[in-house]
Structure formats: structure tokens, C-alpha cells
Protein backbone atom coordinates (compact mmCIF):
# COMPACT_ATOMS: atom_id res chain seq x y z
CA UNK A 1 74.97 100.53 -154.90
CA UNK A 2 75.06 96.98 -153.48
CA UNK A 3 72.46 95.60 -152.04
CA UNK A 4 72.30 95.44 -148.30
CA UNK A 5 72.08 92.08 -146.54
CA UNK A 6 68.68 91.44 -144.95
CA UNK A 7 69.61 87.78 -143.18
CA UNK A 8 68.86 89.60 -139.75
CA UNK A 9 65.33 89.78 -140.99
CA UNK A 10 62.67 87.70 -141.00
CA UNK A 11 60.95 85.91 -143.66
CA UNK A 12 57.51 87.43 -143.18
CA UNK A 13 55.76 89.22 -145.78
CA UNK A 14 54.34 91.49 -142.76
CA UNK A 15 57.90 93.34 -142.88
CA UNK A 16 57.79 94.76 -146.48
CA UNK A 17 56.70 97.87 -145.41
CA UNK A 18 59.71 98.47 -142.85
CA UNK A 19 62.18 97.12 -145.51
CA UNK A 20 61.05 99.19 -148.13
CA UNK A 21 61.44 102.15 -145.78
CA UNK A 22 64.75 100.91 -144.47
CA UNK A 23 66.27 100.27 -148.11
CA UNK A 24 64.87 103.70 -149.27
CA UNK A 25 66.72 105.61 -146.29
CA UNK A 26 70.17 103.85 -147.83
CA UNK A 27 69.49 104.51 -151.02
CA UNK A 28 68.91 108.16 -150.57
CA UNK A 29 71.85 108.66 -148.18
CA UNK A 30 74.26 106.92 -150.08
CA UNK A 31 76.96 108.75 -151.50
CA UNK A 32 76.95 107.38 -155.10
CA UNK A 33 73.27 107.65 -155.73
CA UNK A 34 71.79 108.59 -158.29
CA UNK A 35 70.41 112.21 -157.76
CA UNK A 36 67.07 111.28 -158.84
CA UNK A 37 66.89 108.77 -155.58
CA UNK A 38 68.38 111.73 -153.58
CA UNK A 39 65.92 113.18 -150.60
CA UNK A 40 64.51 116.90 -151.69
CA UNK A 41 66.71 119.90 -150.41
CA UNK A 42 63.27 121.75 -149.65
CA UNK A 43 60.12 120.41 -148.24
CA UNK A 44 56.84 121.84 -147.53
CA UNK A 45 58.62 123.39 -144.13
CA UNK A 46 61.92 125.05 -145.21
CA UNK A 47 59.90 126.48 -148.45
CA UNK A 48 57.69 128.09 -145.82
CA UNK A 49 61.25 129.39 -144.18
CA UNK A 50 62.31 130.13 -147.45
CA UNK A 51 59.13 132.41 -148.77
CA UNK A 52 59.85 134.33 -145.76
CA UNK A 53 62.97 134.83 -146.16
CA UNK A 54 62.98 135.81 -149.33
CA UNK A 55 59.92 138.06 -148.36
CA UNK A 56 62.42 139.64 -145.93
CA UNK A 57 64.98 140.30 -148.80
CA UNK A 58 61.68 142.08 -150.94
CA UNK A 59 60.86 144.82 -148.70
CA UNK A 60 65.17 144.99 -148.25
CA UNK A 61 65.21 145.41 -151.69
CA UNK A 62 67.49 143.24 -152.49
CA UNK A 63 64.96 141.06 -154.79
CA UNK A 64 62.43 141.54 -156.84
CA UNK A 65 58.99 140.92 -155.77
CA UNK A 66 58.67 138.44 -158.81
CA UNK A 67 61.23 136.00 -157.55
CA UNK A 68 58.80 135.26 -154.71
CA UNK A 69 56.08 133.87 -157.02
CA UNK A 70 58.61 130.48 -158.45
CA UNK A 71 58.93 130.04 -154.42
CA UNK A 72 55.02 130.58 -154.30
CA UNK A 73 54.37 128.03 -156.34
CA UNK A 74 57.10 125.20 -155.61
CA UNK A 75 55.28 125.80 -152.20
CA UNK A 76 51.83 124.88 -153.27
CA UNK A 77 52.95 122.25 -155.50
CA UNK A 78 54.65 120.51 -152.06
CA UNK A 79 51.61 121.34 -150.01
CA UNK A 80 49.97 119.76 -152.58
CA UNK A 81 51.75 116.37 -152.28
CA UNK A 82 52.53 116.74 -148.82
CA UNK A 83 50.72 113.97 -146.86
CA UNK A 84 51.92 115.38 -143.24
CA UNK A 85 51.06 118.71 -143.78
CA UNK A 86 47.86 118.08 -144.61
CA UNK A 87 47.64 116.24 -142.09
CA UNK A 88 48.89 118.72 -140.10
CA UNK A 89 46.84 121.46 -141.21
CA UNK A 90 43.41 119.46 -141.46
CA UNK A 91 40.45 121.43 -141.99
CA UNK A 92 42.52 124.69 -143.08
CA UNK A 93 44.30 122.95 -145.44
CA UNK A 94 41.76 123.56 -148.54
CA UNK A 95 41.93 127.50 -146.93
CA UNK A 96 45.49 127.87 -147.11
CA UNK A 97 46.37 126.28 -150.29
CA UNK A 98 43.72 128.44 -152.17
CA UNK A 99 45.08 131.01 -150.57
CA UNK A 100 48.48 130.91 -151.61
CA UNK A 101 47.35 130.55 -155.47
CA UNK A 102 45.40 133.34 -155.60
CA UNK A 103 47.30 135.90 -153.07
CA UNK A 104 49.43 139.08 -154.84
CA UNK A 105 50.35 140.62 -152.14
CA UNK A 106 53.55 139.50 -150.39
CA UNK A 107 52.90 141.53 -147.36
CA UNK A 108 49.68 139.69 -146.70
CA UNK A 109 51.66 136.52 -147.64
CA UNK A 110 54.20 136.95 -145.05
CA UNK A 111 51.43 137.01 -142.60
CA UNK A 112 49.77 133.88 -143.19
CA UNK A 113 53.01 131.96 -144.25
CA UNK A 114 54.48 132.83 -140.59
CA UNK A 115 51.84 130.90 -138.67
CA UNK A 116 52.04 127.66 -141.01
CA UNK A 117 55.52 127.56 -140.16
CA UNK A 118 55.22 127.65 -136.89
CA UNK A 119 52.68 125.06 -137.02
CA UNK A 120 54.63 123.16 -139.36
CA UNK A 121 58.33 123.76 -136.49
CA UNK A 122 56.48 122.19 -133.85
CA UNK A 123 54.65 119.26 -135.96
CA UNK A 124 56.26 118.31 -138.88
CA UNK A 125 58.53 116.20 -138.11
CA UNK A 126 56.60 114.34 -135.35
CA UNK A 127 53.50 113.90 -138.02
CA UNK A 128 55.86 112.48 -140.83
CA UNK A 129 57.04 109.64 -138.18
CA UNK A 130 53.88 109.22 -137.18
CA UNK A 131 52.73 108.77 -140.62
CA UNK A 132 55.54 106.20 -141.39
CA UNK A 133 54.65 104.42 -138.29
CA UNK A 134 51.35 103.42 -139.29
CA UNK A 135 51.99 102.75 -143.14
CA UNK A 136 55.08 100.50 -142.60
CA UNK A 137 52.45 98.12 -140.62
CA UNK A 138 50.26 97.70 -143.46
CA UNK A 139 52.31 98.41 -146.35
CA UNK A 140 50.14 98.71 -148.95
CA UNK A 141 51.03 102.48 -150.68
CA UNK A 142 54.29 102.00 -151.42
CA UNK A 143 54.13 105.59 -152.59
CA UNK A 144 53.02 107.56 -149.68
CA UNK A 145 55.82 105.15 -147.72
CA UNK A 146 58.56 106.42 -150.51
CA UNK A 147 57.37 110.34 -150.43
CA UNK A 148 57.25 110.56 -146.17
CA UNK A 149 60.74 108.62 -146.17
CA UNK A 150 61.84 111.46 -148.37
CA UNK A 151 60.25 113.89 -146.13
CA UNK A 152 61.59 112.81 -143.32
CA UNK A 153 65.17 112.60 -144.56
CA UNK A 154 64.92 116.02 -145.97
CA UNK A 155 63.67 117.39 -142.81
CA UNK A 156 66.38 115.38 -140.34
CA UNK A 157 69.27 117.26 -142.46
CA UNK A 158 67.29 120.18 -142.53
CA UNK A 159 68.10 119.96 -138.63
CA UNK A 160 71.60 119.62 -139.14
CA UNK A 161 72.22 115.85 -138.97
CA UNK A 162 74.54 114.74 -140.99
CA UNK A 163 74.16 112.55 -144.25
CA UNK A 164 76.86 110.17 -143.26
CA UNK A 165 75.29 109.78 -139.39
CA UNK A 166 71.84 108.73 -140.99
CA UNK A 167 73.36 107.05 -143.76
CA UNK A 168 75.89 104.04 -141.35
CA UNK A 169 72.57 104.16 -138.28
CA UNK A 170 70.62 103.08 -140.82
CA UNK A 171 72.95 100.95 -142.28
CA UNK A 172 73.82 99.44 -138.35
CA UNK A 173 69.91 99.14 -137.30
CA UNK A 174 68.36 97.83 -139.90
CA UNK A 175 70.80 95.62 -141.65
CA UNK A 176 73.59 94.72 -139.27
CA UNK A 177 73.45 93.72 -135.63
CA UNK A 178 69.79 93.01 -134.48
CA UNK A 179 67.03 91.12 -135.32
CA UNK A 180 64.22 92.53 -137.40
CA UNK A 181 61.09 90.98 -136.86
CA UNK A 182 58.75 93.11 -136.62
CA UNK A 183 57.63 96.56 -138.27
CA UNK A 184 56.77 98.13 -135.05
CA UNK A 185 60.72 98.08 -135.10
CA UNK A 186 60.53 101.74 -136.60
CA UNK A 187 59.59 103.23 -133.59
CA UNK A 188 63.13 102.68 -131.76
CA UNK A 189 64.93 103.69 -134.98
């Protein structure tokens, strides 16, 4: 991929944090990538859609209750490393995630899945800009900055926007037209 011109933005180290963010979203929605710099299909949220779905299909019968554990546990594994959902969840999330690792019984399952996804329909995506928001100010874990932006790109096609409309906004906002000076910047992207 080439490199993306950054002469519309200032020389201060205080951006770093917004340009990281801004060269991450490119990278991931370009259409060459590699797939390893590619956003996640499923994120904590659609894996709780997912579970329940495939819950649904159980008691159908048209799975096995087995195939619901490998969901089970990509689930925890994203809860896991999920800084907005924990976030999200605060003092329940210790509760629910021991919860899900020791729970056999996928009718109980369905029942406590269904209100973390509601919680996680009207939050999520609010909590992951919110997140980004603050770190892009002080950008000092580059990681956490890296796994939200991946979050957050996961989630926005997750509600149907398109790759390509993410991809050439990002592309127009942050590298284009207008001035960036400073990180508070992300909030009108």
C-alpha cells in the first residue's frame, strides 16, 4: 500500500495518536491488505448475536449442541481482550465472563447472553469512540489504540457501511482536504 500523504498535518508530536488511528483505518480498509491487517469479521457484539443464533438453530435441531462451545469460547476469548466491553459491563464483567467458562447448559446461556447484547446494541459502539477519543489525546498504548480501531471498524460494517465508504472518508478527512492539527479532530470524523 502507499503511504498516505500527511502534509495537511501538523508537525506536533501531540498528533501521533490521531495518525496512528487514521493510518490504521486505511490500512485495514484497503483493498490489497494484507489479511492479517484486516478488521475482525466478529467482535465481542456479533459473537453475542451469533451464540444466539446458533442457540436458536440447537433447540431447531439443526446443530449440534457442541458447535456452540468453539462460539463459547471465541466469545470469552474477545470479552477477554475487549477494552469497551468491559468497560461497558463494569462491575459484572468478572460475573459474566466466569460465567460463560463454566456454563453447560445452552438454555441458561441463551438467557444471560440476550441481556449482554442488548447492553452491548445500545453501547458498544458509542463506548469504543469514546474510548478512541480519549487515547488518541495521549497516545501512549499504541495497542489498546490499534485493538478499538479494529473494533470499531468491525462494528461500523457490522452496521452495513460499506468498506469502500469508510475506506475514501477516511482517506478525504484525514489525509486530503483539511487541516489536522489537533487530535480532538476525531470527534467530527
Amino acid at each position: 500500500m502507499l503511504k498516505p500523504k500527511i502534509d495537511n498535518w501538523g508537525g506536533n508530536e501531540e498528533l501521533d495518536g490521531l495518525l496512528l488511528f487514521a493510518q490504521l483505518i486505511d490500512e485495514m480498509l484497503f483493498d490489497y491488505t494484507i489479511d492479517s491487517y484486516k478488521p475482525p469479521v466478529l467482535n465481542t457484539h456479533s459473537l453475542c448475536e451469533e451464540l444466539l443464533s446458533a442457540i436458536d438453530e440447537v433447540r431447531e435441531g439443526f446443530l449440534k449442541e457442541k458447535s456452540i462451545e468453539s462460539i463459547k469460547e471465541e466469545l470469552i476469548w474477545s470479552l477477554e481482550n475487549d477494552y469497551a466491553a468491559k468497560r461497558i459491563l463494569g462491575y459484572r464483567y468478572n460475573t459474566i465472563l466466569n460465567y460463560l467458562r463454566t456454563s453447560n447448559n445452552f438454555n441458561d446461556l441463551s438467557s444471560n447472553i440476550a441481556p449482554l447484547k442488548n447492553l452491548l446494541d445500545l453501547k458498544y459502539i458509542d463506548e469504543i469512540k469514546k474510548e478512541l477519543t480519549e487515547l488518541v489525546e495521549i497516545p501512549k498504548d499504541k495497542e489498546k489504540i490499534t485493538t478499538l480501531s479494529k473494533l470499531l471498524v468491525s462494528e461500523l460494517l457490522a452496521n452495513n457501511y460499506s468498506q469502500q465508504y469508510i475506506f475514501y472518508e477516511t482517506r478525504k478527512y484525514f489525509f486530503q482536504y483539511q487541516k489536522i492539527h489537533s487530535a480532538n479532530q476525531i470527534e467530527q470524523y
